[in-house]
Protein backbone atom coordinates (compact mmCIF):
# COMPACT_ATOMS: atom_id res chain seq x y z
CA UNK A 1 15.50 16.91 7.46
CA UNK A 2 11.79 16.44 6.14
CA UNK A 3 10.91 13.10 4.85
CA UNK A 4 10.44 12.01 1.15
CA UNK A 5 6.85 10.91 0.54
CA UNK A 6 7.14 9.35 -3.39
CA UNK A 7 10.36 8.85 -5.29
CA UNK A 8 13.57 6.91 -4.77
CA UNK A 9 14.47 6.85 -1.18
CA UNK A 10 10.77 7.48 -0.05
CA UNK A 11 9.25 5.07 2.04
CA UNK A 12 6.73 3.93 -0.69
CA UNK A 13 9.57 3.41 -3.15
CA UNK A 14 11.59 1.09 -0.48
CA UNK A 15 8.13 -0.77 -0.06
CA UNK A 16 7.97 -1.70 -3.72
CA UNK A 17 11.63 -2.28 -3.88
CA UNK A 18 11.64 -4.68 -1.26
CA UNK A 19 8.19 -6.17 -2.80
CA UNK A 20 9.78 -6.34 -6.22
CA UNK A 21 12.46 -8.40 -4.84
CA UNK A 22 9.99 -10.85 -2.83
CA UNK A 23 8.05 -11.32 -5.70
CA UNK A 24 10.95 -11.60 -8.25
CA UNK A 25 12.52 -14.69 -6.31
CA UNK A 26 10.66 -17.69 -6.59
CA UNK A 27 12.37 -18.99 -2.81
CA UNK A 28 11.14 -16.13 -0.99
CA UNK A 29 7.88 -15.35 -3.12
CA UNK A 30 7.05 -19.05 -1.62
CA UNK A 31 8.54 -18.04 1.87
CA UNK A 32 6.20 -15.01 1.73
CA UNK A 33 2.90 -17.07 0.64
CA UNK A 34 3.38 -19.43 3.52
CA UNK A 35 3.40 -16.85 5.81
CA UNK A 36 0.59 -15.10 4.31
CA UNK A 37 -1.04 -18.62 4.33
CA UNK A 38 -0.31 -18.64 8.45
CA UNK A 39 -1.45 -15.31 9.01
CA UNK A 40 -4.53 -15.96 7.53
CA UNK A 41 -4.30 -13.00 4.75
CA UNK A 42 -3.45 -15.92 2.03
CA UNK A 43 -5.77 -13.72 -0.52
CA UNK A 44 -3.68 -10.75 -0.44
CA UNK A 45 -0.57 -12.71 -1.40
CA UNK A 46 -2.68 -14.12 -4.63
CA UNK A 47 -3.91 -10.65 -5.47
CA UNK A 48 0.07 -9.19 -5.07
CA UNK A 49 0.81 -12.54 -7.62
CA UNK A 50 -2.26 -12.16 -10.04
CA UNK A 51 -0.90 -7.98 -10.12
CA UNK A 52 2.27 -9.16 -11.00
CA UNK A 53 1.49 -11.23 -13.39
CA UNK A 54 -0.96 -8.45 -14.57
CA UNK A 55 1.76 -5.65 -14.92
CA UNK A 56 4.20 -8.32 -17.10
CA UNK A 57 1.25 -9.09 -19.40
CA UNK A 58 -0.12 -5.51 -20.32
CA UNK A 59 2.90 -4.69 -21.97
CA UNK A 60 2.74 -7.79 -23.99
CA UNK A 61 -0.44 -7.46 -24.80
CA UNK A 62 -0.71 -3.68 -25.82
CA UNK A 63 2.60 -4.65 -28.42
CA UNK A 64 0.02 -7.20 -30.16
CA UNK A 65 -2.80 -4.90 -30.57
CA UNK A 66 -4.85 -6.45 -27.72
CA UNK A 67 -5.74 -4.95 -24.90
CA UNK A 68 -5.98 -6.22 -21.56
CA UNK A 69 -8.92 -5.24 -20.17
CA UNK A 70 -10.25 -8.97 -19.77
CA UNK A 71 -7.21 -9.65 -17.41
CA UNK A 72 -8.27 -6.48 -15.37
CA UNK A 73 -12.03 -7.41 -15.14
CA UNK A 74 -10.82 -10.79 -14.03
CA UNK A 75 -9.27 -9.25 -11.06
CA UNK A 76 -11.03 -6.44 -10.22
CA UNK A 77 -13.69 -9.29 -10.27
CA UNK A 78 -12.02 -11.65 -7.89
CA UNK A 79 -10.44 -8.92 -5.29
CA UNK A 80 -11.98 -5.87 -5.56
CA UNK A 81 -15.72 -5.64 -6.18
CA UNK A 82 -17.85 -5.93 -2.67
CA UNK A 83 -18.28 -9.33 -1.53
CA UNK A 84 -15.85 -10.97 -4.17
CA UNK A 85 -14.73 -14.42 -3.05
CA UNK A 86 -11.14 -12.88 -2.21
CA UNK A 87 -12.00 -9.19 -1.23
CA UNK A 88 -8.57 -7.71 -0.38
CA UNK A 89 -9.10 -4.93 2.09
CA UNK A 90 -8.78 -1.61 0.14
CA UNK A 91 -9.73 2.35 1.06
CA UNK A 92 -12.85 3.21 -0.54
CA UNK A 93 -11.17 5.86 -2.34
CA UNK A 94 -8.83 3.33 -4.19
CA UNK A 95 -11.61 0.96 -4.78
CA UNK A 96 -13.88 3.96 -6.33
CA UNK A 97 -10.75 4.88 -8.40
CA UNK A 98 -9.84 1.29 -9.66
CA UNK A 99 -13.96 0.54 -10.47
CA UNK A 100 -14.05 3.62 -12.36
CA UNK A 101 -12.14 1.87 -15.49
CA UNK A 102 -14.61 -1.69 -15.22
CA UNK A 103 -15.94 0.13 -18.52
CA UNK A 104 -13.98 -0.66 -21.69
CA UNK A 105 -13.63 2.72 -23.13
CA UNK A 106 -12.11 4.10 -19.46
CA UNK A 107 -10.04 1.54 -19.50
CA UNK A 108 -8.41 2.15 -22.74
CA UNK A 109 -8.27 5.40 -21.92
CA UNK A 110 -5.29 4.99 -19.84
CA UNK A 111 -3.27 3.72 -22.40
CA UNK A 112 -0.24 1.27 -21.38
CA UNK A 113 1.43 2.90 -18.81
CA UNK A 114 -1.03 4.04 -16.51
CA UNK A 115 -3.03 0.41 -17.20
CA UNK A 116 0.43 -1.04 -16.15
CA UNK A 117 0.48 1.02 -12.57
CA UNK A 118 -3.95 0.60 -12.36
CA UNK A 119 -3.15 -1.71 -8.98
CA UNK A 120 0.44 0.04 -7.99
CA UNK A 121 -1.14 2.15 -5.19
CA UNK A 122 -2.85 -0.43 -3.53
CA UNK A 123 0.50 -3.11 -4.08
CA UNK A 124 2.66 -0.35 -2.53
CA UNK A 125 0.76 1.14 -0.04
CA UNK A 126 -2.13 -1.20 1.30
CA UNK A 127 -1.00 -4.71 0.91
CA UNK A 128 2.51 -4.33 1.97
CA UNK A 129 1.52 -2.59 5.00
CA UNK A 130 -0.35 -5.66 6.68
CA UNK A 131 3.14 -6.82 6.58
């Protein structure tokens, strides 16, 4: 039986299943930021909150006219650019990908949607595998 690579019952949908869970529970989102506090990767666990809180807000905004491309410069700012003061450890092929939209007009571009999943390959596939 060959293995599922995307879609329910792949391995990358059971990663953000079980990350969606974590992250929707306040007692174990705290469990999980202690331990990413002990195992010294404390800045992914921020980035994985700041994306949540990211994906809940572009809907939001998009609904009031607004865009939120200052939200996305804000992170891309603090955990993806080279040297940022909490560089999470990406591919270079994500990182390339995600800087690609740091100008407004690419960014809008992607509409709501897509601007809602900008970070979802790096949540689901990166992050969660230090883990």
């Amino acid at each position: 039986m060959e293995k599922k690579t995307s879609g329910i019952g792949s391995k990358s949908h059971l990663r953000e299943t079980r990350l969606a869970t974590i992250m929707g529970f306040l007692p174990l989102e705290h469990a999980f930021g202690e331990f990413c506090r002990k195992a010294l990767c404390h800045e992914s666990f921020q980035f994985l909150v700041d994306v949540s809180k990211f994906k809940s807000s572009v809907h939001a905004a998009h609904q009031g006219g607004n865009d939120s491309y200052e939200e996305f410069i804000v992170i891309v700012d603090e955990y993806i650019e080279d040297n940022s003061n909490f560089e999470v450890n990406i591919d270079s092929r994500t990182k390339k990908e995600i800087l690609g939209f740091g100008d407004r007009s690419a960014y809008a571009s992607l509409g709501t949607a897509k601007s809602r999943c900008l970070f979802y390959w790096q949540l689901c596939n990166c992050t969660t595998l230090r883990f």
